[in-house]
Protein backbone atom coordinates (compact mmCIF):
# COMPACT_ATOMS: atom_id res chain seq x y z
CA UNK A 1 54.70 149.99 57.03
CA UNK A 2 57.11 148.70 54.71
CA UNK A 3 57.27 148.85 50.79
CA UNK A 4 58.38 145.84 48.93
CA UNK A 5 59.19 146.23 45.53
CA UNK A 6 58.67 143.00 43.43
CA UNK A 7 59.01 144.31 40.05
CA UNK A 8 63.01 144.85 40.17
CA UNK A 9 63.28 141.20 42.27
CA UNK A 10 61.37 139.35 39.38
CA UNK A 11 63.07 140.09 36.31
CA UNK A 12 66.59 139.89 38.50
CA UNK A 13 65.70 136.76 39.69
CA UNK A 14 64.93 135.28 35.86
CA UNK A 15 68.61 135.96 34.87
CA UNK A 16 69.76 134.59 37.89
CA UNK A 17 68.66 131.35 37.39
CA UNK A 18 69.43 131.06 34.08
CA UNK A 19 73.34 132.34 35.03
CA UNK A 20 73.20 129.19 37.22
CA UNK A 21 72.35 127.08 34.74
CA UNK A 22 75.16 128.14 32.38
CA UNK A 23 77.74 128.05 35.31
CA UNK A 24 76.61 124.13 36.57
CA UNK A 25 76.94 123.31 32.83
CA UNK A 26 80.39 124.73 32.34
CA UNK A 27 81.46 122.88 36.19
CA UNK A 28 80.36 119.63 34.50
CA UNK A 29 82.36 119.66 31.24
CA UNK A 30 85.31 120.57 33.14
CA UNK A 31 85.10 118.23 35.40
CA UNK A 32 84.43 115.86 33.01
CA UNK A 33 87.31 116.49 30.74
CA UNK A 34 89.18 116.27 33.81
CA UNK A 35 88.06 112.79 34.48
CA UNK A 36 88.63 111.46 31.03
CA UNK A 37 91.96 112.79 30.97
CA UNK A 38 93.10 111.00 34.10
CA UNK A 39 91.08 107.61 33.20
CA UNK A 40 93.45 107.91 30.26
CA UNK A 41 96.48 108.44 31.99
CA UNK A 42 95.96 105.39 34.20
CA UNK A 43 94.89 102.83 30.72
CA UNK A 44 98.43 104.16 29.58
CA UNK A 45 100.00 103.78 32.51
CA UNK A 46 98.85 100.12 33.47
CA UNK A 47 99.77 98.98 30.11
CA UNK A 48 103.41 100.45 30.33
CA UNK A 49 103.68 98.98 33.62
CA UNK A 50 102.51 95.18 32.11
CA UNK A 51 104.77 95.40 28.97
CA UNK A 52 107.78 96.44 31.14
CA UNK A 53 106.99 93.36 33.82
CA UNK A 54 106.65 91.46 30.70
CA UNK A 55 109.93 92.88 29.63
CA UNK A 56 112.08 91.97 32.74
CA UNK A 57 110.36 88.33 32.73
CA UNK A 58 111.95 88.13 29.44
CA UNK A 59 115.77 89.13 30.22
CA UNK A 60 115.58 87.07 33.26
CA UNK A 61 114.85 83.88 31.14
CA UNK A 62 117.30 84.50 28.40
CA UNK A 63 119.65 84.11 32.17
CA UNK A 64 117.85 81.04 32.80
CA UNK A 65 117.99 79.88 28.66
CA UNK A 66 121.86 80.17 29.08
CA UNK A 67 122.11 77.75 31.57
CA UNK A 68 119.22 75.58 30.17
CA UNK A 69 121.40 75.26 27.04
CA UNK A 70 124.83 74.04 28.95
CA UNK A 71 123.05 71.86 30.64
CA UNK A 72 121.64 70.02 27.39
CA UNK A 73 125.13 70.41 25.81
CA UNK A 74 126.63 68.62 28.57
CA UNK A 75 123.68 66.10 28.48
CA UNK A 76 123.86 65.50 24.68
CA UNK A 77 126.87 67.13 23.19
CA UNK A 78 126.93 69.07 20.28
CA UNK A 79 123.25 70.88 19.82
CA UNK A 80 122.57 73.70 17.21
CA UNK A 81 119.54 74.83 18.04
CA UNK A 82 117.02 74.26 21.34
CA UNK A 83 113.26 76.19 20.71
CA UNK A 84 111.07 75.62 23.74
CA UNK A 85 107.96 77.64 25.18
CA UNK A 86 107.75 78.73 28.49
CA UNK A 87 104.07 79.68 29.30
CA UNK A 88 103.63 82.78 26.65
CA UNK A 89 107.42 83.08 26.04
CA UNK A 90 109.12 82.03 23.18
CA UNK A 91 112.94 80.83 23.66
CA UNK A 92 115.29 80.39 20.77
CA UNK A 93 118.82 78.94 20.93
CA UNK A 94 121.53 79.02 18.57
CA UNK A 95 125.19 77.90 19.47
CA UNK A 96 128.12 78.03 17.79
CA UNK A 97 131.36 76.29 18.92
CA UNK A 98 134.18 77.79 19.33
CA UNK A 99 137.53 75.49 19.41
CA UNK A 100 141.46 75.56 18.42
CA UNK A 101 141.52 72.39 16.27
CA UNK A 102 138.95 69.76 14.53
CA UNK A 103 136.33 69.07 17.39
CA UNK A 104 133.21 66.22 17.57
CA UNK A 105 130.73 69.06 16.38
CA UNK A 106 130.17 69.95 12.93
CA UNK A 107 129.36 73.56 13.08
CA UNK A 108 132.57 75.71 14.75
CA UNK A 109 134.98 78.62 14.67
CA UNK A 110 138.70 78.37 14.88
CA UNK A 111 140.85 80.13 16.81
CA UNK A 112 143.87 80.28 17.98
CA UNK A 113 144.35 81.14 21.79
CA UNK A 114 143.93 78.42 24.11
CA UNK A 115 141.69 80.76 26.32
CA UNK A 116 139.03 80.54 23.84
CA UNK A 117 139.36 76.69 23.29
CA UNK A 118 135.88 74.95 24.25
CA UNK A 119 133.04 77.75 24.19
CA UNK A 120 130.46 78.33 22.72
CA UNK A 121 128.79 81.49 21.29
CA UNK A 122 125.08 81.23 22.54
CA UNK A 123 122.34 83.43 20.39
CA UNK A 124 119.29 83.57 22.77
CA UNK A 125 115.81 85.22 21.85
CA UNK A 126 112.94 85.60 23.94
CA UNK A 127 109.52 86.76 22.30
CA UNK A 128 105.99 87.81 23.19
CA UNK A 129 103.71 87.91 20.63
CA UNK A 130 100.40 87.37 22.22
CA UNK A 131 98.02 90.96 22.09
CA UNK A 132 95.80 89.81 24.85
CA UNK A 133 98.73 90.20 27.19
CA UNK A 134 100.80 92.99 25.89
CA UNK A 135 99.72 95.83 23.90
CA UNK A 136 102.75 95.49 21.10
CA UNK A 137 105.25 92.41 20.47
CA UNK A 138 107.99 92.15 23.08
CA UNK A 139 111.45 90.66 21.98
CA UNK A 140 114.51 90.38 23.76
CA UNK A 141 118.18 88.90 21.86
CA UNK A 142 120.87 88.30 23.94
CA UNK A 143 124.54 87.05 22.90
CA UNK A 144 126.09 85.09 24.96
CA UNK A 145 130.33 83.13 25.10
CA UNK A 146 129.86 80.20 27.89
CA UNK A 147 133.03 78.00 28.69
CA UNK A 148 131.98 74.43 28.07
């Protein structure tokens, strides 16, 4: 016949349980700082990755401004400024002509090379200010010399 000793297996199996308890506690907040920590990572990273496409979109129409203004010079002659919206963009345009003598436009530099003779000095800005679609204002300036 066999013994069985339950007075050493009950008061074992008390702190047992209650080790378990302690250890499935400690798995959950590690796991769940884990979680939060890479939920945050990817908010970050999704917003870096919109503001930089939002970026690009930007230098890629002060290219497209450029042209859009020596078009309307050649269409109207002497312009100062052009402002236009392109869906959430904003597009500035200030020119400045550059010539060797007295020209048709008002507002010009002289110089003295004939190289430099008909151009003009294009300052082009392209903004973002809308905080629905970026999380901080975006603003790109480019200077430009096109050959009229």
């Amino acid at each position: 016949m066999q013994r069985k000793n339950n007075l050493l297996r009950a008061s074992y199996s008390k702190y047992k349980n209650g080790m378990a308890m302690i250890m499935a506690i400690v798995v959950i907040v590690i796991i769940s700082t884990i979680s939060m920590l890479s939920l945050s990572l990817v908010t970050q990273t999704s917003k870096r990755t919109t503001d930089l496409y939002i970026y690009e979109q930007a230098v890629l129409l002060s290219k497209s401004a450029a042209e859009y203004g020596l078009l309307q010079i050649s269409k109207n002659g002497c312009i100062d400024n052009i402002d236009f919206e392109h869906d959430y963009y904003d597009i500035n345009i200030s020119m400045k002509y550059i010539y060797t003598e007295a020209s048709v436009c008002d507002d010009y530099f002289t110089v003295s090379t004939d190289e430099q003779n008909g151009s003009v000095l294009m300052d082009i800005t392209v903004s973002v200010d809308d905080e629905t679609i970026t999380s901080e204002p975006i603003r790109y300036f480019k200077r430009s010399i096109q050959k009229l």
